[in-house]
PDB file of N, CA and C in Angstrom:
ATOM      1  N   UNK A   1      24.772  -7.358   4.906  1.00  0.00           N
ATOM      2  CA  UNK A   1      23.417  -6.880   5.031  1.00  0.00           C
ATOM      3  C   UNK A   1      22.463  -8.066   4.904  1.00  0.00           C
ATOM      4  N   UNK A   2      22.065  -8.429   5.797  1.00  0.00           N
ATOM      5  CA  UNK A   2      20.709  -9.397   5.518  1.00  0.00           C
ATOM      6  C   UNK A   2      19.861  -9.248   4.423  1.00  0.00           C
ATOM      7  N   UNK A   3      19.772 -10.528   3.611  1.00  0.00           N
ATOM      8  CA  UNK A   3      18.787 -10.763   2.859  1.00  0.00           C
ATOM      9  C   UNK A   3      19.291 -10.703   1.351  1.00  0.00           C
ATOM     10  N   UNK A   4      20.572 -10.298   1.209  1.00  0.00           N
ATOM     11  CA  UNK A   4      21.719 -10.141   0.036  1.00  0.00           C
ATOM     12  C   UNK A   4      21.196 -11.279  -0.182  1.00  0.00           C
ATOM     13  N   UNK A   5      21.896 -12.545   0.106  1.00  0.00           N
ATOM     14  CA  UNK A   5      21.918 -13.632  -0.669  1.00  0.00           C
ATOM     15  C   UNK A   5      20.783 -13.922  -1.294  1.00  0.00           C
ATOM     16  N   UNK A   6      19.770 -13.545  -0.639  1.00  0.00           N
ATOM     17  CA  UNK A   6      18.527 -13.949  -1.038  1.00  0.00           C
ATOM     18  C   UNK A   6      18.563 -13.584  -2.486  1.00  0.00           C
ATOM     19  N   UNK A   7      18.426 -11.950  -2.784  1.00  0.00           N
ATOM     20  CA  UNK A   7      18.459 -11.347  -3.806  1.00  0.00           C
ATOM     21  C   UNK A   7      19.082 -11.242  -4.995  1.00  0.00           C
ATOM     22  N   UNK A   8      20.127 -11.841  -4.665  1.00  0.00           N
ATOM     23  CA  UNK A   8      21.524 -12.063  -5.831  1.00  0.00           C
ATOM     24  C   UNK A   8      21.277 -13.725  -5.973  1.00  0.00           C
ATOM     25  N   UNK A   9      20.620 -14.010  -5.616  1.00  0.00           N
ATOM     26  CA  UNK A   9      19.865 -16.075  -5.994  1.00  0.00           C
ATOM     27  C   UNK A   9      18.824 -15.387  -7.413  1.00  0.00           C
ATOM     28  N   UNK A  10      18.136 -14.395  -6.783  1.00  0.00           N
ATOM     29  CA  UNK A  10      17.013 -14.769  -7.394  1.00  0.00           C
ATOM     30  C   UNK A  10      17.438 -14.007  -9.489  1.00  0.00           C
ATOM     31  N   UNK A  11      16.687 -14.710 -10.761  1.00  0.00           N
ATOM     32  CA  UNK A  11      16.739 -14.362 -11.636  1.00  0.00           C
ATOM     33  C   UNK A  11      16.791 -12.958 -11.848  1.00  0.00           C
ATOM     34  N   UNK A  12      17.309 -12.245 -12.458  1.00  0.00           N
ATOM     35  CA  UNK A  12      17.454 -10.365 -12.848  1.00  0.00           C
ATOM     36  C   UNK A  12      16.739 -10.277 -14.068  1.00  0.00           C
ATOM     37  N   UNK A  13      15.974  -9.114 -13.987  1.00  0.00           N
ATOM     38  CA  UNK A  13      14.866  -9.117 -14.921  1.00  0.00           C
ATOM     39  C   UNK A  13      13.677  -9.776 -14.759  1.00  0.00           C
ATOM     40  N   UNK A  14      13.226 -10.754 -14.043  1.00  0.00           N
ATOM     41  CA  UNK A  14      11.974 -11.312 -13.744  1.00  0.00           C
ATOM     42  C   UNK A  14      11.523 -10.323 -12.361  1.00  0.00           C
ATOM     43  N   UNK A  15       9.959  -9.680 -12.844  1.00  0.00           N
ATOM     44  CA  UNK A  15       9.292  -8.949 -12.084  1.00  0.00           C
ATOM     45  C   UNK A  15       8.840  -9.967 -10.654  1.00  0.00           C
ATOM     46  N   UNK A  16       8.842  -9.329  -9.681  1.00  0.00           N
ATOM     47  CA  UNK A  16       8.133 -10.033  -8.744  1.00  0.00           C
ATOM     48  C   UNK A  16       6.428 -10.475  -8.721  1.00  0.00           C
ATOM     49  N   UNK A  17       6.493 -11.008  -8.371  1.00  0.00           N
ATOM     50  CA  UNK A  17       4.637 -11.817  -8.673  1.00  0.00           C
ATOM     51  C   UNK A  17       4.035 -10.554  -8.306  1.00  0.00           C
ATOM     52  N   UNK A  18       4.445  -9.445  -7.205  1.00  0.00           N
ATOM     53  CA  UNK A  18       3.399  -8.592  -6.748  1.00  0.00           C
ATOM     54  C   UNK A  18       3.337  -7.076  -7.601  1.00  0.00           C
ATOM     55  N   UNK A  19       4.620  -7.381  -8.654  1.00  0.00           N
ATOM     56  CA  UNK A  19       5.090  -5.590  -9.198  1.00  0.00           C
ATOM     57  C   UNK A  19       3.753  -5.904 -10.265  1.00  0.00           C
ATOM     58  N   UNK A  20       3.216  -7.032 -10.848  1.00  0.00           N
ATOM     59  CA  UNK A  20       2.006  -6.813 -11.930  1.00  0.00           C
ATOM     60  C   UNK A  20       0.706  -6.437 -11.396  1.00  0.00           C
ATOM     61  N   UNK A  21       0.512  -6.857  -9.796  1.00  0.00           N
ATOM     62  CA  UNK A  21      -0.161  -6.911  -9.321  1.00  0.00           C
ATOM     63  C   UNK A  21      -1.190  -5.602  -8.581  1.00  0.00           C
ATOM     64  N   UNK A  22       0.397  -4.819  -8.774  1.00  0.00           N
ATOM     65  CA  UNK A  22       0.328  -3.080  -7.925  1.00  0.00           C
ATOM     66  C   UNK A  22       0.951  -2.394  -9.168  1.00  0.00           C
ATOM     67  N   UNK A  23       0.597  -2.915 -10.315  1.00  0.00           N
ATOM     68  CA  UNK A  23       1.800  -1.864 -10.844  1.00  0.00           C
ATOM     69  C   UNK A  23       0.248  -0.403 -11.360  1.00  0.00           C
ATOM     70  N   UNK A  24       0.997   0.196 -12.012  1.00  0.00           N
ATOM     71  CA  UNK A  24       0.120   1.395 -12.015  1.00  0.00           C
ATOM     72  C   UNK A  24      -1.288   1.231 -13.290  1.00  0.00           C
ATOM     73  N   UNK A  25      -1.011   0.790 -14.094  1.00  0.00           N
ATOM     74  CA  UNK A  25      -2.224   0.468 -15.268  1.00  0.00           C
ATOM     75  C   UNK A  25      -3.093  -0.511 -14.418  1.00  0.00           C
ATOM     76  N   UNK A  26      -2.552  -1.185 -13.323  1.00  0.00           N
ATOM     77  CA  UNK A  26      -3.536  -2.033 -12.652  1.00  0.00           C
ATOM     78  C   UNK A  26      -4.854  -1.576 -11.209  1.00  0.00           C
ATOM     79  N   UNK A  27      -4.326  -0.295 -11.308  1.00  0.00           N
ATOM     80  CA  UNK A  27      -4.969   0.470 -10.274  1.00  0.00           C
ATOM     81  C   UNK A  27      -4.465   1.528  -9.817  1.00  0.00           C
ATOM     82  N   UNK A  28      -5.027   1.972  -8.916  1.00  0.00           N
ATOM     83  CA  UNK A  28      -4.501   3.039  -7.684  1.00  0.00           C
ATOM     84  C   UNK A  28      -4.598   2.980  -6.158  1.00  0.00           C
ATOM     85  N   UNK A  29      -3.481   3.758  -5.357  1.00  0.00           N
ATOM     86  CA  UNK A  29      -3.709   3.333  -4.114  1.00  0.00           C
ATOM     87  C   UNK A  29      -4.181   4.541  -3.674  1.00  0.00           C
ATOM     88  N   UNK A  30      -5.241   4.250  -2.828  1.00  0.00           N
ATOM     89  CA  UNK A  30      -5.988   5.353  -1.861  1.00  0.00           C
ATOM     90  C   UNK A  30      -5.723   4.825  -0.633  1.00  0.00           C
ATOM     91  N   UNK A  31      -5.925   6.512   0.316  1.00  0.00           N
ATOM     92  CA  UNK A  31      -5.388   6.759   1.271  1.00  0.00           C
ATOM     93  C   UNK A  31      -6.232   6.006   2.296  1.00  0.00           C
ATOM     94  N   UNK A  32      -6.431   5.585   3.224  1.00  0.00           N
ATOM     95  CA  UNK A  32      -7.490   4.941   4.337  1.00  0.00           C
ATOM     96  C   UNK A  32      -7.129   5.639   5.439  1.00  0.00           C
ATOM     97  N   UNK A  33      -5.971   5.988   6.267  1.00  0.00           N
ATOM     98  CA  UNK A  33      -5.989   6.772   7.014  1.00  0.00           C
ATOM     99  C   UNK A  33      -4.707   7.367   7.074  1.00  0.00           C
ATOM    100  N   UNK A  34      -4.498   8.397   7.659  1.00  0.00           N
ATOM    101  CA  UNK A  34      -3.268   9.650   8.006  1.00  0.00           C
ATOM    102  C   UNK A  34      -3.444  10.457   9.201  1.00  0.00           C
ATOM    103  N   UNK A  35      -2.069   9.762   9.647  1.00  0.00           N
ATOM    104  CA  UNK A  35      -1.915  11.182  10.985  1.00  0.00           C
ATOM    105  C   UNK A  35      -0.295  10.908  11.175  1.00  0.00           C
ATOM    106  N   UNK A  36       0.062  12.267  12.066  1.00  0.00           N
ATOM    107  CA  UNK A  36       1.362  12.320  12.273  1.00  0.00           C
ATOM    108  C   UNK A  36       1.617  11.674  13.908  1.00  0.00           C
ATOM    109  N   UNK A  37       0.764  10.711  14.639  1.00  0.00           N
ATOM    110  CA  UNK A  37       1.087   9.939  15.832  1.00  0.00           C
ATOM    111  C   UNK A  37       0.920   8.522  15.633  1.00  0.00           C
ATOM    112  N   UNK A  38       1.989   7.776  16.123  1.00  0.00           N
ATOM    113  CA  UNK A  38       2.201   6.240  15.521  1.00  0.00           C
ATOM    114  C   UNK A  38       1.390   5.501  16.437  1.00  0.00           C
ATOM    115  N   UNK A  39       1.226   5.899  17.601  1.00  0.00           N
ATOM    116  CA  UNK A  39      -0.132   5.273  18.212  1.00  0.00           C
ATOM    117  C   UNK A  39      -1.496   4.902  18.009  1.00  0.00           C
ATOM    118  N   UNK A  40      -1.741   6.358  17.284  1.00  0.00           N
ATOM    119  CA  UNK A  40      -3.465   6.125  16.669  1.00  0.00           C
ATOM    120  C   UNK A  40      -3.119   5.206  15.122  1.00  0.00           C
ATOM    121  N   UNK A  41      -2.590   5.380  14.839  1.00  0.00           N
ATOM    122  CA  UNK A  41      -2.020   4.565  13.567  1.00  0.00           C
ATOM    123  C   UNK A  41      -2.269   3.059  14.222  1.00  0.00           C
ATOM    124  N   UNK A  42      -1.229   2.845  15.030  1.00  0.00           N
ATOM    125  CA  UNK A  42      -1.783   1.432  15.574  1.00  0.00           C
ATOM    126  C   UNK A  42      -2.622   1.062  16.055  1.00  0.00           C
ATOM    127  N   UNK A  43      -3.254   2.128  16.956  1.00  0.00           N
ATOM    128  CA  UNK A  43      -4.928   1.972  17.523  1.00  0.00           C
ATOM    129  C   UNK A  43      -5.962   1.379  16.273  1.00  0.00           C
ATOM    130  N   UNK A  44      -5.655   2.530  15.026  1.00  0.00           N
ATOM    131  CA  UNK A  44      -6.706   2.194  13.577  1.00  0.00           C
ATOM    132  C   UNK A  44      -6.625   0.908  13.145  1.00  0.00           C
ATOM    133  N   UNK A  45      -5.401   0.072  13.106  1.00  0.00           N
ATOM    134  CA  UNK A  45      -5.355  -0.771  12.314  1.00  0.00           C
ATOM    135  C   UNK A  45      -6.128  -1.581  13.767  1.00  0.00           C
ATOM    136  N   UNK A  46      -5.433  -1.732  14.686  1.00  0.00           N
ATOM    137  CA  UNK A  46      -6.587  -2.845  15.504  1.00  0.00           C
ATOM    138  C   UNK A  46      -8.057  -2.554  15.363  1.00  0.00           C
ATOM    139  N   UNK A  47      -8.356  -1.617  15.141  1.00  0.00           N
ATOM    140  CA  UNK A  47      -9.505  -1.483  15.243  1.00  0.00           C
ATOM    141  C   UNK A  47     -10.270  -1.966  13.709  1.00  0.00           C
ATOM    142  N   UNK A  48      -9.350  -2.054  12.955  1.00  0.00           N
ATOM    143  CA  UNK A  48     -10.051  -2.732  11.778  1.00  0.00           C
ATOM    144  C   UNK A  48      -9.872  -3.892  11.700  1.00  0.00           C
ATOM    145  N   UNK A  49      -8.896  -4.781  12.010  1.00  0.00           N
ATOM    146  CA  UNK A  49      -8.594  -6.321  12.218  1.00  0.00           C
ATOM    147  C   UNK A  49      -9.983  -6.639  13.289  1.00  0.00           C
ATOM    148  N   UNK A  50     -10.016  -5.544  14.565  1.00  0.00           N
ATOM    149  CA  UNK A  50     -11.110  -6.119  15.476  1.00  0.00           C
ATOM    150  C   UNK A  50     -12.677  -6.294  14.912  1.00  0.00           C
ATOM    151  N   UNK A  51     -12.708  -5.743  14.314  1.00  0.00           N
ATOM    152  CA  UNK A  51     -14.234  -5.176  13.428  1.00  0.00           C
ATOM    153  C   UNK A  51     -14.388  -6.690  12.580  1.00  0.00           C
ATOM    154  N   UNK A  52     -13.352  -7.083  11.906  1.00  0.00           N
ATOM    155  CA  UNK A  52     -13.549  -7.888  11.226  1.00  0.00           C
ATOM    156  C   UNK A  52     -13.745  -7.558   9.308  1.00  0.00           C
ATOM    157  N   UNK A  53     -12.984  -5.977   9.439  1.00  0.00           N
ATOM    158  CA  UNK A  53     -13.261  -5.627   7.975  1.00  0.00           C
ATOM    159  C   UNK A  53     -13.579  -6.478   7.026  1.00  0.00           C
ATOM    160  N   UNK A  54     -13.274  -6.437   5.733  1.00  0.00           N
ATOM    161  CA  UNK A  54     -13.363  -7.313   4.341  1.00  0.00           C
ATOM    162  C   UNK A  54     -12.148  -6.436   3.534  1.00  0.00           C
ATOM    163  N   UNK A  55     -10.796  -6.555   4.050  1.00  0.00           N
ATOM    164  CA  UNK A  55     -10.017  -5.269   3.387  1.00  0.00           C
ATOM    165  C   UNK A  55      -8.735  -7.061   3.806  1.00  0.00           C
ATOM    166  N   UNK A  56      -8.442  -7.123   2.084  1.00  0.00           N
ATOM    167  CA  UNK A  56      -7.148  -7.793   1.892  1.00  0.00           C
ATOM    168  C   UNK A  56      -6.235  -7.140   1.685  1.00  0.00           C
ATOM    169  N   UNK A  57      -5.791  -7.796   3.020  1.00  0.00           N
ATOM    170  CA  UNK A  57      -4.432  -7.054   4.188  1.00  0.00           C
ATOM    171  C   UNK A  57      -3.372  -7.118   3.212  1.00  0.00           C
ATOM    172  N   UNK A  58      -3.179  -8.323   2.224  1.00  0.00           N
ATOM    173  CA  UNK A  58      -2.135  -8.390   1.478  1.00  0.00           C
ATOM    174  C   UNK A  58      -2.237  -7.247   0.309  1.00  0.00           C
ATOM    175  N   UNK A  59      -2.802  -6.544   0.120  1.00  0.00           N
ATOM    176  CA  UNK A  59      -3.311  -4.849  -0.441  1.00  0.00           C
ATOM    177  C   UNK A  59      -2.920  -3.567   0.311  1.00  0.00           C
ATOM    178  N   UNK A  60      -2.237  -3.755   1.255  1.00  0.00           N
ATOM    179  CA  UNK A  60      -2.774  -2.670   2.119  1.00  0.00           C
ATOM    180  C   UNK A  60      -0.947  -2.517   2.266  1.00  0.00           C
ATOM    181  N   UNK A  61      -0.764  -1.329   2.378  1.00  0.00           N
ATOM    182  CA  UNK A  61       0.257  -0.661   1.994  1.00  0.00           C
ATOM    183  C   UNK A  61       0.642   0.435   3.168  1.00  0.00           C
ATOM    184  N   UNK A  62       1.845   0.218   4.271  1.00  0.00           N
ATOM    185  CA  UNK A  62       2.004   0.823   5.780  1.00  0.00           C
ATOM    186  C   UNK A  62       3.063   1.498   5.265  1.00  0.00           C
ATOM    187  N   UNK A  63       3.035   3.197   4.873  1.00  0.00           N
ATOM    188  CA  UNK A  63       4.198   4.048   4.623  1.00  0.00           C
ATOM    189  C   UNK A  63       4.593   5.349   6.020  1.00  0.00           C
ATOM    190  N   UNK A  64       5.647   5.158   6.095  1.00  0.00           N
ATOM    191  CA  UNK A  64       6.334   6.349   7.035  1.00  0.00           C
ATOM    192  C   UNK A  64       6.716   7.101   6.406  1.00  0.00           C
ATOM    193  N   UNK A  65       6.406   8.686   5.933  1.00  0.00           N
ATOM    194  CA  UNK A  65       7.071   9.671   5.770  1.00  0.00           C
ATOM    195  C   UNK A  65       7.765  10.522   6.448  1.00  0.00           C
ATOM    196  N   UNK A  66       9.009  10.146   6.342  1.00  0.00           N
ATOM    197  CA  UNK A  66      10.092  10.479   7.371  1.00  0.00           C
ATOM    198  C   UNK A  66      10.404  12.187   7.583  1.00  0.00           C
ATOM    199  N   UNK A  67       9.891  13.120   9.054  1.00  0.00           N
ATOM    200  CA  UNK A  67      10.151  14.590   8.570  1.00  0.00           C
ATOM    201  C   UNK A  67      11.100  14.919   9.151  1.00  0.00           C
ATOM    202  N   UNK A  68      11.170  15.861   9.261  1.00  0.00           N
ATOM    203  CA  UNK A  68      12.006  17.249   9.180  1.00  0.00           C
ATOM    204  C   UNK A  68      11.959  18.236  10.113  1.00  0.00           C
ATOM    205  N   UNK A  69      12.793  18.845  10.191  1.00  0.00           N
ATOM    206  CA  UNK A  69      12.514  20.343  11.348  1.00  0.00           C
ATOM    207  C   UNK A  69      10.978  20.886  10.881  1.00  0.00           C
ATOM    208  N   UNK A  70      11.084  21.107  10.139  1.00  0.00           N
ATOM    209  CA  UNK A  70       9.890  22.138   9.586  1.00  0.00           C
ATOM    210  C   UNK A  70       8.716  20.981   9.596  1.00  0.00           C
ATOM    211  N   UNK A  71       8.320  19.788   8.916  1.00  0.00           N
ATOM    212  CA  UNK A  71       7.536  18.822   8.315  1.00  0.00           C
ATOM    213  C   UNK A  71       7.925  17.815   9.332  1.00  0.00           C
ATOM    214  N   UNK A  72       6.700  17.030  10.219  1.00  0.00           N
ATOM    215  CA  UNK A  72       6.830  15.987  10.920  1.00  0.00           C
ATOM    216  C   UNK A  72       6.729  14.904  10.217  1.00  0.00           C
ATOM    217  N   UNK A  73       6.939  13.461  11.046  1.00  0.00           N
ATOM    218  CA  UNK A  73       6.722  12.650  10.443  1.00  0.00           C
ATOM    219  C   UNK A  73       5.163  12.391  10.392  1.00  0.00           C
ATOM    220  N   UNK A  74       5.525  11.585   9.213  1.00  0.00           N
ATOM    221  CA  UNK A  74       3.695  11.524   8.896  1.00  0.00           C
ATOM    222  C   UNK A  74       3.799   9.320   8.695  1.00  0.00           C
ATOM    223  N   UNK A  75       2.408   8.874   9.216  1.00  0.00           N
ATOM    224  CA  UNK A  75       1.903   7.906   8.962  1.00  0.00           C
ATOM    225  C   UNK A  75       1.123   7.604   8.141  1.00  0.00           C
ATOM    226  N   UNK A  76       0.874   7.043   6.756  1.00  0.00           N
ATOM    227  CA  UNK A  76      -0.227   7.048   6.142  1.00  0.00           C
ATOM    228  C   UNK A  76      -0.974   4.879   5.765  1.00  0.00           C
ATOM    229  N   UNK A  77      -1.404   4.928   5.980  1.00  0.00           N
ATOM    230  CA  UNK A  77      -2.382   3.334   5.614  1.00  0.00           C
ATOM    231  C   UNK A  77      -3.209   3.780   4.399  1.00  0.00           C
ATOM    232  N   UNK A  78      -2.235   3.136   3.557  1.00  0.00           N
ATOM    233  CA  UNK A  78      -2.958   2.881   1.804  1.00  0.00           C
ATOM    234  C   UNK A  78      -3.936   1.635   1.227  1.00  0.00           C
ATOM    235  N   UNK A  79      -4.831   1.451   0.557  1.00  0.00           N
ATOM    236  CA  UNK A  79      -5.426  -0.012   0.167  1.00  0.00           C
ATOM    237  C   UNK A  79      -5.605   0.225  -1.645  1.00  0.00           C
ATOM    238  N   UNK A  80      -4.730  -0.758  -2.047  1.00  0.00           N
ATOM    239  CA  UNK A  80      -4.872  -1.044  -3.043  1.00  0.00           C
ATOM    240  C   UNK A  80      -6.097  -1.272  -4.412  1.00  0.00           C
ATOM    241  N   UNK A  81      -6.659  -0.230  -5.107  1.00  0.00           N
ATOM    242  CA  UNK A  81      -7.727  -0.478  -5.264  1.00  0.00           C
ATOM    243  C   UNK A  81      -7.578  -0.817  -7.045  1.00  0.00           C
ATOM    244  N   UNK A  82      -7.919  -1.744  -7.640  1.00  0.00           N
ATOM    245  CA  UNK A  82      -7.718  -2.081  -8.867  1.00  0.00           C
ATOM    246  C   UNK A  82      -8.822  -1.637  -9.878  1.00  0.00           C
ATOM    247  N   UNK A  83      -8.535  -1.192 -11.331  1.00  0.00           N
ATOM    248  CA  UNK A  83      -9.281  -0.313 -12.129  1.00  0.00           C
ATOM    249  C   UNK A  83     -10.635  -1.438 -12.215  1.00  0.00           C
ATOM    250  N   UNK A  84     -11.170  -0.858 -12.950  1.00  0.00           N
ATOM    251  CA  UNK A  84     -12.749  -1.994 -13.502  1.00  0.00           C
ATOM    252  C   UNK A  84     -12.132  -2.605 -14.340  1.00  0.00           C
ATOM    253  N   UNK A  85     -12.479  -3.812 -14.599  1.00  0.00           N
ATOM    254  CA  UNK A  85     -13.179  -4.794 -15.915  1.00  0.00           C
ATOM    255  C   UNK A  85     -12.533  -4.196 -17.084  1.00  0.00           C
ATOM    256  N   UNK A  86     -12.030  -4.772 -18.297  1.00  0.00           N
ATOM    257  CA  UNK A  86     -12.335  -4.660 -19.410  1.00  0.00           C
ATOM    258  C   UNK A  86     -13.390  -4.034 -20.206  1.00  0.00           C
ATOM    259  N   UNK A  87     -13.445  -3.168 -20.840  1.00  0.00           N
ATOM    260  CA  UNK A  87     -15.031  -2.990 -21.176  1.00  0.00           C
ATOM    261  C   UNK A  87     -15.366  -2.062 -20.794  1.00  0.00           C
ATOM    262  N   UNK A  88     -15.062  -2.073 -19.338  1.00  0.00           N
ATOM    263  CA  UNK A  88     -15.909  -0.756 -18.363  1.00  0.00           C
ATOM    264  C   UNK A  88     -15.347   0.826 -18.800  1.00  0.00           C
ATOM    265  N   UNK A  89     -16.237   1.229 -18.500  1.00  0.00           N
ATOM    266  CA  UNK A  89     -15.634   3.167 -18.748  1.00  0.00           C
ATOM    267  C   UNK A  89     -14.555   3.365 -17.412  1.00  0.00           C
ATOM    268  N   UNK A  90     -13.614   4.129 -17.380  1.00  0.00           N
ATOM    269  CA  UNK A  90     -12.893   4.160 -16.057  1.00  0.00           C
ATOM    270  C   UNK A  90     -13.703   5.572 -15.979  1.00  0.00           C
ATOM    271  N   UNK A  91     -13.288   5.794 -14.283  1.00  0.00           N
ATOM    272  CA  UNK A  91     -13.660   7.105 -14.053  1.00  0.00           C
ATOM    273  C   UNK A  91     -13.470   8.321 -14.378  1.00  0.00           C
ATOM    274  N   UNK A  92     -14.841   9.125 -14.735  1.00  0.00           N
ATOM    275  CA  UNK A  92     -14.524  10.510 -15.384  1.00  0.00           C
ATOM    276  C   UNK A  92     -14.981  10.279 -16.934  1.00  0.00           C
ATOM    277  N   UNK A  93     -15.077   8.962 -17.662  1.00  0.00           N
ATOM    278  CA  UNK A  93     -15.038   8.940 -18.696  1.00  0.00           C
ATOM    279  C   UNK A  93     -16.340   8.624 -19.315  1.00  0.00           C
ATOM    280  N   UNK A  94     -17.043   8.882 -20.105  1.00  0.00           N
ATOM    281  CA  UNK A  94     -18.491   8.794 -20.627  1.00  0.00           C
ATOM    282  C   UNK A  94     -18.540   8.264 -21.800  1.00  0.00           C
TER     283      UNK A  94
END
């Protein structure tokens, strides 16, 4: 399987630079867009690279939910959004 070696090199037990980065006390991911056709999916994202967003791509999170007879497949584009500051109230909280 490709990429074994890679993985069995690397130290066991050391988190990857990106698991602190996304992990869950560090934020949440919201949805940016969803549909069940892989075209407009790709249409959206050009259309945000073309625009020239302000959305770090290295945040942004491309999931396939794989369906079913009953449940299609679904496309969803996630962006990584990290809690406030130290200090700050999180949301909901007064």
């Amino acid at each position: 399987m490709p990429g074994q070696r890679k993985r069995r090199r690397q130290p066991p037990g050391e988190p990857r630079p990106s698991a602190e980065r996304f992990a869950p006390e560090a934020g949440r991911w919201s949805v940016l867009f969803e549909t069940q056709d892989a075209s407009e999916r790709h249409a959206y994202v050009r259309r945000l690279r073309a625009e020239g967003s302000r959305i770090d791509w290295s945040a942004v999170r491309m999931d396939t939910l794989c369906g079913r007879l009953k449940q299609p497949t679904t496309y969803r584009l996630s962006l990584f959004v990290p809690n406030s500051g130290p200090g700050r109230p999180k949301e909901g909280a007064r």
